[in-house]
PDB file of N, CA and C in Angstrom:
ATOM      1  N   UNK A   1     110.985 228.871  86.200  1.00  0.00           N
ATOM      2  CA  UNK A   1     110.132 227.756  85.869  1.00  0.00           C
ATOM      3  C   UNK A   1     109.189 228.128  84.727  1.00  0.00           C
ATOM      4  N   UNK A   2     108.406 229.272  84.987  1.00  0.00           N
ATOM      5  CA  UNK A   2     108.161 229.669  83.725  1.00  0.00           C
ATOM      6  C   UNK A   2     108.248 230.301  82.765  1.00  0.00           C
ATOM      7  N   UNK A   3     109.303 230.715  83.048  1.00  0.00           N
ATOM      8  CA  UNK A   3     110.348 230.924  81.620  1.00  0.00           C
ATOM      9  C   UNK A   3     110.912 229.868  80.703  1.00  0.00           C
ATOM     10  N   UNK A   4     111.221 228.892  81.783  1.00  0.00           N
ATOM     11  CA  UNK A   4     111.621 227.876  81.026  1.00  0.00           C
ATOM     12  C   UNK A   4     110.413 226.679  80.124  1.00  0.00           C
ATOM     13  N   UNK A   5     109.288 226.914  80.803  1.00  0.00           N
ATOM     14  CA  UNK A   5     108.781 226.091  79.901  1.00  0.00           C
ATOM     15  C   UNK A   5     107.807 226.912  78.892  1.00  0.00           C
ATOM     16  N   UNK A   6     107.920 228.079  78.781  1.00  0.00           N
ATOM     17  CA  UNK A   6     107.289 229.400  78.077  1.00  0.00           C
ATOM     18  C   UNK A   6     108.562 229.181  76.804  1.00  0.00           C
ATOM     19  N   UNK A   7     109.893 229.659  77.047  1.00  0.00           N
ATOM     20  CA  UNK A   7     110.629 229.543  75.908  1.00  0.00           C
ATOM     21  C   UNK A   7     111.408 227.920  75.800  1.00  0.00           C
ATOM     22  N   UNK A   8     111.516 226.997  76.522  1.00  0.00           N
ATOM     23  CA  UNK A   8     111.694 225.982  76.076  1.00  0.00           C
ATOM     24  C   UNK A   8     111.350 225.422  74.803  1.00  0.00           C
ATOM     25  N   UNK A   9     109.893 225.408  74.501  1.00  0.00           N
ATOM     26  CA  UNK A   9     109.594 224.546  73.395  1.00  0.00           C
ATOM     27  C   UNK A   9     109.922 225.108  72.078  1.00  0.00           C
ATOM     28  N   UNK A  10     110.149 226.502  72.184  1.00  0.00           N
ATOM     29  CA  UNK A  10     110.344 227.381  71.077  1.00  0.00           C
ATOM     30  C   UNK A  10     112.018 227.022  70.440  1.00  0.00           C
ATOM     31  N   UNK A  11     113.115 226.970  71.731  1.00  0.00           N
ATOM     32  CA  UNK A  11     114.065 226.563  71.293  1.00  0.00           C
ATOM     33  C   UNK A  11     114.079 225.044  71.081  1.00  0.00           C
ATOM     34  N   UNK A  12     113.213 224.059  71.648  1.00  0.00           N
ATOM     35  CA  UNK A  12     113.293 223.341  70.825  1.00  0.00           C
ATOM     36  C   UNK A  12     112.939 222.499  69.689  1.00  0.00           C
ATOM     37  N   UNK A  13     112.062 223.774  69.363  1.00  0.00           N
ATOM     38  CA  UNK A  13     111.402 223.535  68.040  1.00  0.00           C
ATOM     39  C   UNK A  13     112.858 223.731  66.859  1.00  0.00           C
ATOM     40  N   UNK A  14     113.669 224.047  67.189  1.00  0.00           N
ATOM     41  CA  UNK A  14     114.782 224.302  66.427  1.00  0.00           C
ATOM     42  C   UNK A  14     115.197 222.894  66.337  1.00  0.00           C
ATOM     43  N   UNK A  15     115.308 221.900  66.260  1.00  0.00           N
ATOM     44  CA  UNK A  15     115.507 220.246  66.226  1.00  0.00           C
ATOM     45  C   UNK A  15     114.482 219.859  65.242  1.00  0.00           C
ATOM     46  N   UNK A  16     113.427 220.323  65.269  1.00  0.00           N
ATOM     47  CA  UNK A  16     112.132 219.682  64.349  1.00  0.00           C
ATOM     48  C   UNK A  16     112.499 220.303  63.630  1.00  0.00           C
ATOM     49  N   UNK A  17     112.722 221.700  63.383  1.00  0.00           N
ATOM     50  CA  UNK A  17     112.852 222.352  61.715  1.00  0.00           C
ATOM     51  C   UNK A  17     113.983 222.541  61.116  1.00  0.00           C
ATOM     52  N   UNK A  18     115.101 221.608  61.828  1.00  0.00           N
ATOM     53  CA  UNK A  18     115.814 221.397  60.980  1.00  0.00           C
ATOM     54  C   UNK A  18     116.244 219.778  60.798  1.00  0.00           C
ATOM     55  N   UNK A  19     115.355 218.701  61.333  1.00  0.00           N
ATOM     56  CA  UNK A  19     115.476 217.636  61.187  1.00  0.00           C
ATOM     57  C   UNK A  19     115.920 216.636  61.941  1.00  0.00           C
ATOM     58  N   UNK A  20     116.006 217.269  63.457  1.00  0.00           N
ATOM     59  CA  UNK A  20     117.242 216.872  64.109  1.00  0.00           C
ATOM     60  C   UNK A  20     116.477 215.415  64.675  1.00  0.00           C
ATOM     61  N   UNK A  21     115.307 215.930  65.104  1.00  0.00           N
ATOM     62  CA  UNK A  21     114.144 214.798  66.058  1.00  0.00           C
ATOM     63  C   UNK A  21     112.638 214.982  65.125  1.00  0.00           C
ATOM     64  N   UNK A  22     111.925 214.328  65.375  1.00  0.00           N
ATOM     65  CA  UNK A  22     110.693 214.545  65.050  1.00  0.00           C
ATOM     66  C   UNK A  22     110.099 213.397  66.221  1.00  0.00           C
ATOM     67  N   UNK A  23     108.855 213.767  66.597  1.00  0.00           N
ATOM     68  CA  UNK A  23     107.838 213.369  67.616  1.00  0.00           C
ATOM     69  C   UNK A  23     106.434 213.175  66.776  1.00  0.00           C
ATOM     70  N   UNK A  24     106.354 211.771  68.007  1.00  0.00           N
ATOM     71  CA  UNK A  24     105.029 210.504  67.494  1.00  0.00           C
ATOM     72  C   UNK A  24     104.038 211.455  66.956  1.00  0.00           C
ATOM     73  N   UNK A  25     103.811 212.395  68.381  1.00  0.00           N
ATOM     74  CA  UNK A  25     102.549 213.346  68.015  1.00  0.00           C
ATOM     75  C   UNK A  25     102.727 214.647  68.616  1.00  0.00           C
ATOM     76  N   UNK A  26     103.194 215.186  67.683  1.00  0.00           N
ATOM     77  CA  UNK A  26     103.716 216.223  67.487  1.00  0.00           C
ATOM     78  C   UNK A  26     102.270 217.675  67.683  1.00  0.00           C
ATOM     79  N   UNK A  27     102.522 218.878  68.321  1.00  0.00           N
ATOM     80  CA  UNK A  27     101.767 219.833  67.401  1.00  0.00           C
ATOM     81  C   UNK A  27     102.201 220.641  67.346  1.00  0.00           C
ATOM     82  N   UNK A  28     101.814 221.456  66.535  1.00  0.00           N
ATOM     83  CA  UNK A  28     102.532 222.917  65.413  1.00  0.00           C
ATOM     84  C   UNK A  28     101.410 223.934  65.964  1.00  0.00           C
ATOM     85  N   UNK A  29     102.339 225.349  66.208  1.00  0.00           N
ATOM     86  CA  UNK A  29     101.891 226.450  65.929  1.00  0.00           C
ATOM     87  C   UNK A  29     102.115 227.169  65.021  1.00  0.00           C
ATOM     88  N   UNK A  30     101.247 228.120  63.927  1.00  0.00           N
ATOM     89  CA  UNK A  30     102.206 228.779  63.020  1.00  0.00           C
ATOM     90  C   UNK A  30     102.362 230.591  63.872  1.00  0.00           C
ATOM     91  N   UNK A  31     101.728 231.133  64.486  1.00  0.00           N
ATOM     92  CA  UNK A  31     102.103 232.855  65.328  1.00  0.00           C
ATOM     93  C   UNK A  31     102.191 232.893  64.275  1.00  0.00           C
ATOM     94  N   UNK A  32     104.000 233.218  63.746  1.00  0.00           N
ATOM     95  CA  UNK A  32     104.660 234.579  62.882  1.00  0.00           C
ATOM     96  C   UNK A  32     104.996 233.448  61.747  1.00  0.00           C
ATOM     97  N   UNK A  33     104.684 232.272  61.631  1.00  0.00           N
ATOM     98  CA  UNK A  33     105.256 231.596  60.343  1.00  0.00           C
ATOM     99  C   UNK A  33     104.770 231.222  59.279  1.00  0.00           C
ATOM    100  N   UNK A  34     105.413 230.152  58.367  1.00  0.00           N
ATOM    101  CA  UNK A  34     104.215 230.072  57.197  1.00  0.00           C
ATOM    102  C   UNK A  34     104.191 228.197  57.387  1.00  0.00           C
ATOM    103  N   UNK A  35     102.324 227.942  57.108  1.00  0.00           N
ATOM    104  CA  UNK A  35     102.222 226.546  57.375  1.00  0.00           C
ATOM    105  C   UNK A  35     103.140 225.731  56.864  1.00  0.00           C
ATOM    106  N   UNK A  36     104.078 225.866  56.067  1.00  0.00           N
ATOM    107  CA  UNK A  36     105.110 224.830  55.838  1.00  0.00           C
ATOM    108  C   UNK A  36     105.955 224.876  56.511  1.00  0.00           C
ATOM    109  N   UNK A  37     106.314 225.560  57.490  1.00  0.00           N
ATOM    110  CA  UNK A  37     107.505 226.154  58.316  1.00  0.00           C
ATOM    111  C   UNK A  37     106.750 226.519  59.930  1.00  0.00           C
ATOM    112  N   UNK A  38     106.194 225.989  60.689  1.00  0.00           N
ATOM    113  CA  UNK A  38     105.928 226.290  61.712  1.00  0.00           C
ATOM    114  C   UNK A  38     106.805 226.849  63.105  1.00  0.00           C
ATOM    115  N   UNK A  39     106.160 228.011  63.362  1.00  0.00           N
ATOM    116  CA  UNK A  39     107.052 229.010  64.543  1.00  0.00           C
ATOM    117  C   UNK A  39     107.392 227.502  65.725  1.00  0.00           C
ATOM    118  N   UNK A  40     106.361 226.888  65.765  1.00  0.00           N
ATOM    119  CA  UNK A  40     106.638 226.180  66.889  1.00  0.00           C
ATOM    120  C   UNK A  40     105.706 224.478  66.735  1.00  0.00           C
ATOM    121  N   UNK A  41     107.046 223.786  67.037  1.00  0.00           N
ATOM    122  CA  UNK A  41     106.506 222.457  66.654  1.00  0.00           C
ATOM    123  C   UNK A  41     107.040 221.498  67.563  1.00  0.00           C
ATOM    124  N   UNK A  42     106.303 220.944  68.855  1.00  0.00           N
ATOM    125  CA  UNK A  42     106.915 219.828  70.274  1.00  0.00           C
ATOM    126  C   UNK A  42     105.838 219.014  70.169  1.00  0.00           C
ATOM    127  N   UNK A  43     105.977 218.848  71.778  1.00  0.00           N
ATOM    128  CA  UNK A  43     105.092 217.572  71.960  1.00  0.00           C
ATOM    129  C   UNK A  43     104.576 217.993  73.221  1.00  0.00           C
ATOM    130  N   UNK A  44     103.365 217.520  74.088  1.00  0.00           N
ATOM    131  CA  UNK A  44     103.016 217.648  75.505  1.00  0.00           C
ATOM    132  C   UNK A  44     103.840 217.445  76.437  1.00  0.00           C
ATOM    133  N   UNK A  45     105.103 217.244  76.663  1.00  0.00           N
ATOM    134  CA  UNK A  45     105.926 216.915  77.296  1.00  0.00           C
ATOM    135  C   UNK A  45     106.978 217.599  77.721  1.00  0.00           C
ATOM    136  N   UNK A  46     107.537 218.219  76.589  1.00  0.00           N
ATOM    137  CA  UNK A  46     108.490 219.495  76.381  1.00  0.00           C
ATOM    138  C   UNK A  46     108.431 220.395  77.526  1.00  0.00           C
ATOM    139  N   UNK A  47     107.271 221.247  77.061  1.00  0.00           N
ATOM    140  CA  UNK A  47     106.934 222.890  77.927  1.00  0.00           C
ATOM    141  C   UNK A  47     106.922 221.812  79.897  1.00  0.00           C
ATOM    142  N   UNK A  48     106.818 220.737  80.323  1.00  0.00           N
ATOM    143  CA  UNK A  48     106.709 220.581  81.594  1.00  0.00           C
ATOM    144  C   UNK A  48     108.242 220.343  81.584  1.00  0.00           C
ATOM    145  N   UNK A  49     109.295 219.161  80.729  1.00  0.00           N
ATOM    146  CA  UNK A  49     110.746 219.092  80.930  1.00  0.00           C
ATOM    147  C   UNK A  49     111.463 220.525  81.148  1.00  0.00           C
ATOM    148  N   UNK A  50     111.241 221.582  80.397  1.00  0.00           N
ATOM    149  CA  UNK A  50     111.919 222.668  80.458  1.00  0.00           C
ATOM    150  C   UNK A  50     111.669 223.636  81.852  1.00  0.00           C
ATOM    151  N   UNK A  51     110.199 223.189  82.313  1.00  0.00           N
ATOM    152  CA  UNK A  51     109.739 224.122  83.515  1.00  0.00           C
ATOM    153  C   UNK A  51     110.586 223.480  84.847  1.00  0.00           C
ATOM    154  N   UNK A  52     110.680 222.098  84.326  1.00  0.00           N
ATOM    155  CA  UNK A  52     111.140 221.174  85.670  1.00  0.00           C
ATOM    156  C   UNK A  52     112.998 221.692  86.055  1.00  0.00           C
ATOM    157  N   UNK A  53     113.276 222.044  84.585  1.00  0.00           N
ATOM    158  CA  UNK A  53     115.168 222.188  84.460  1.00  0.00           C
ATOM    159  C   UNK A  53     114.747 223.543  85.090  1.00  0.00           C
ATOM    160  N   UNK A  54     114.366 224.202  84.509  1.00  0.00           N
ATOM    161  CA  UNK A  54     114.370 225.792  85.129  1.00  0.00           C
ATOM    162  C   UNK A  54     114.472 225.345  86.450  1.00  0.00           C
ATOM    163  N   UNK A  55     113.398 224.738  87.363  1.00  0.00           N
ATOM    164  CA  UNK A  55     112.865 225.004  88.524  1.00  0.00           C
ATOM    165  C   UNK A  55     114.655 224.065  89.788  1.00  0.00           C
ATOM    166  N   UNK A  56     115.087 223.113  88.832  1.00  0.00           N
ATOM    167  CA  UNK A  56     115.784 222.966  89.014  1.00  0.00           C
ATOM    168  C   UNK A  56     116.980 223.497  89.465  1.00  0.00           C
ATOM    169  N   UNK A  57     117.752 224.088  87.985  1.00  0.00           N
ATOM    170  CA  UNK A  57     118.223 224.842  87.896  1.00  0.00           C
ATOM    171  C   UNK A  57     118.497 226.379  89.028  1.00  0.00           C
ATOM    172  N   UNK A  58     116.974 226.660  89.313  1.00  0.00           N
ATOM    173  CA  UNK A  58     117.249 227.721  90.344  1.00  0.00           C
ATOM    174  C   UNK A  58     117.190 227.458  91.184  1.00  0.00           C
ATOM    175  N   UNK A  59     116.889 226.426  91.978  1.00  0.00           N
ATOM    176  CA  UNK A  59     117.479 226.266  93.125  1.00  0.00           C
ATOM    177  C   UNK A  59     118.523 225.630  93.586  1.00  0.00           C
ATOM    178  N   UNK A  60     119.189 225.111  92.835  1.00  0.00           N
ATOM    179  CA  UNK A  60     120.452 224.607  92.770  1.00  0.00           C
ATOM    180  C   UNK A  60     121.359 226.003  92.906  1.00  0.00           C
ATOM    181  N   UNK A  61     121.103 227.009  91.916  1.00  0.00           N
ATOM    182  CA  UNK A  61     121.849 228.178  92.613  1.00  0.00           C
ATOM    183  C   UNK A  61     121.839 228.884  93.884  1.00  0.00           C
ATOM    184  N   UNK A  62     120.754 228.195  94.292  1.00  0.00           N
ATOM    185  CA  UNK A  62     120.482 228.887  95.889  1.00  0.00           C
ATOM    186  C   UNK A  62     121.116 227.775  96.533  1.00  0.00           C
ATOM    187  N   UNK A  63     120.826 226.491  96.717  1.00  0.00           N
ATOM    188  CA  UNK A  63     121.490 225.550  97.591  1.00  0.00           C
ATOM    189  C   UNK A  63     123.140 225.511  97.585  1.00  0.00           C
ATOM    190  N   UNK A  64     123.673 225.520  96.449  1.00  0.00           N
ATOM    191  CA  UNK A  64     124.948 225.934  96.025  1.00  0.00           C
ATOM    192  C   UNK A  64     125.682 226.919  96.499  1.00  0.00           C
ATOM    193  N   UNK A  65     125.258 228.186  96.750  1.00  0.00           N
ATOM    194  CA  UNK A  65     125.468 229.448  97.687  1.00  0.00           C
ATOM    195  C   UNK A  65     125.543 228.945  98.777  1.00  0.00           C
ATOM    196  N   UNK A  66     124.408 228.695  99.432  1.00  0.00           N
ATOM    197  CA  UNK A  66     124.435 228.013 100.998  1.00  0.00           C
ATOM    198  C   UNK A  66     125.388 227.118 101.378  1.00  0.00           C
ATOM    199  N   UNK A  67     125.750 226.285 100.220  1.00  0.00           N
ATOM    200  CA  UNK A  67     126.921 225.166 100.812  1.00  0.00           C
ATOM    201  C   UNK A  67     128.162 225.825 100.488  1.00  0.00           C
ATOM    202  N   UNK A  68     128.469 226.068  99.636  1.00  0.00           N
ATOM    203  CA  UNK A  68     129.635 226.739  99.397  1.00  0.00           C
ATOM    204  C   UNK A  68     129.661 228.618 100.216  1.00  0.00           C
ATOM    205  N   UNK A  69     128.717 228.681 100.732  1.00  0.00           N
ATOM    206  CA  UNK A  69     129.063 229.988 101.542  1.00  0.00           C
ATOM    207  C   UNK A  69     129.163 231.368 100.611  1.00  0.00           C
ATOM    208  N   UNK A  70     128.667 231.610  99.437  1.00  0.00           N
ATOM    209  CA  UNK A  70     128.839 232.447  98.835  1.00  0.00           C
ATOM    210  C   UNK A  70     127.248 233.471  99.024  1.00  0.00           C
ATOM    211  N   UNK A  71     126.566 233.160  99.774  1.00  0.00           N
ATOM    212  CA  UNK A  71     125.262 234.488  99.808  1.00  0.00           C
ATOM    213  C   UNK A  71     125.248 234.910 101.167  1.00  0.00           C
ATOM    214  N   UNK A  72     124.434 235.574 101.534  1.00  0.00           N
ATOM    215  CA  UNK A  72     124.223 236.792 102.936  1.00  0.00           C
ATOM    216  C   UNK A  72     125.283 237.913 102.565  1.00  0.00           C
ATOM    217  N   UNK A  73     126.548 237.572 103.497  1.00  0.00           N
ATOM    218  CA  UNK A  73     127.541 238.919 103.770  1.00  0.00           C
ATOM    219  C   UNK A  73     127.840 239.801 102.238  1.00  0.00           C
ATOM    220  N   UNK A  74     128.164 238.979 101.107  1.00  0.00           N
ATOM    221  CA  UNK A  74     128.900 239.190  99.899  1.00  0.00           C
ATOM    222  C   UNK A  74     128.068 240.181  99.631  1.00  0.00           C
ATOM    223  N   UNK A  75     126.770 240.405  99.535  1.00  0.00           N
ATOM    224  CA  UNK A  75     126.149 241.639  99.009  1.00  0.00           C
ATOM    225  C   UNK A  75     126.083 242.942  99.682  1.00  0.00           C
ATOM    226  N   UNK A  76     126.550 244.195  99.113  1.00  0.00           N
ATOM    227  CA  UNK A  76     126.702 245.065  99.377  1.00  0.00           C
ATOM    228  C   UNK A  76     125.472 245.847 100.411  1.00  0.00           C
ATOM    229  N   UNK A  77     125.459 246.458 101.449  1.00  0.00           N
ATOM    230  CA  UNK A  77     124.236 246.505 102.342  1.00  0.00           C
ATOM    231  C   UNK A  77     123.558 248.386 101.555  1.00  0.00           C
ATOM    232  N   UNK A  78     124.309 248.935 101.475  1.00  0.00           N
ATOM    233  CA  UNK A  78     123.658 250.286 100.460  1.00  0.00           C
ATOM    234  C   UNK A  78     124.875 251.370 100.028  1.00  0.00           C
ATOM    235  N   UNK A  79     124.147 251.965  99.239  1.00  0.00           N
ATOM    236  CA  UNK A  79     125.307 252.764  98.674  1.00  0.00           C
ATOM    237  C   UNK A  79     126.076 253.815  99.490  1.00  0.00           C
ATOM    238  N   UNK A  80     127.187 254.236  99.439  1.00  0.00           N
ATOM    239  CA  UNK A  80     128.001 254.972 100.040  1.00  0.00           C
ATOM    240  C   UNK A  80     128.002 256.172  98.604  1.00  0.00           C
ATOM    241  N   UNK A  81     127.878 257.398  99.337  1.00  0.00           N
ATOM    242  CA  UNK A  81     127.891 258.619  98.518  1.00  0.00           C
ATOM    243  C   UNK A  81     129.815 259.314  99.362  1.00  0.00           C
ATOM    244  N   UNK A  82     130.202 260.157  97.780  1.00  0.00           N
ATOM    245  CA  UNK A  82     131.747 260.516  98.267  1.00  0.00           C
ATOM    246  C   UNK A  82     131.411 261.460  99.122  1.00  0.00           C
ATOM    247  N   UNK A  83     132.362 261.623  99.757  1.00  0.00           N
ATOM    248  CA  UNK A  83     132.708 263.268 100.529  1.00  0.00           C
ATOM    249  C   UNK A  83     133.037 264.063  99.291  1.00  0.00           C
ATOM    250  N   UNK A  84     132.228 265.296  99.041  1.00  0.00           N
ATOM    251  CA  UNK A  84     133.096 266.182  98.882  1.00  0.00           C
ATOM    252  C   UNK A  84     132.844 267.986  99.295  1.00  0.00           C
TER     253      UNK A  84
END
């Protein structure tokens, strides 16, 4: 969740700087860039859509396991060292 809305807006600042979307009201960070070229350019909305997919997203991999039966047993319980 917060990963996703930490690097969300960054990837989709890649749409604004190259033309893809632009937003009503937009704001820009420049960090590492130059003011004509901003590192990062969304909207208030973004960084919560991306936290919501993340948050989504991971638990859907957990509910998904549970229904389809793929977590508990499948993981290995500890390592086995050889005989020798």
């Amino acid at each position: 969740t917060t990963a996703g809305a930490i690097l969300g807006p960054f990837l989709d600042s890649y749409h604004s700087a190259f033309g893809v979307l632009q937003y009503d009201q937009p704001f820009s960070a420049q960090l590492w860039s130059t003011s004509s070229i901003p590192a990062l350019t969304t909207t208030w909305w973004v960084p919560l859509l991306f936290g919501l997919a993340g948050f989504i997203i991971g638990w859907m991999y957990i509910l998904l396991d549970v229904v389809f039966g793929e977590g508990g047993d499948s993981t290995p319980r500890g390592v086995t060292l050889p005989i020798i």
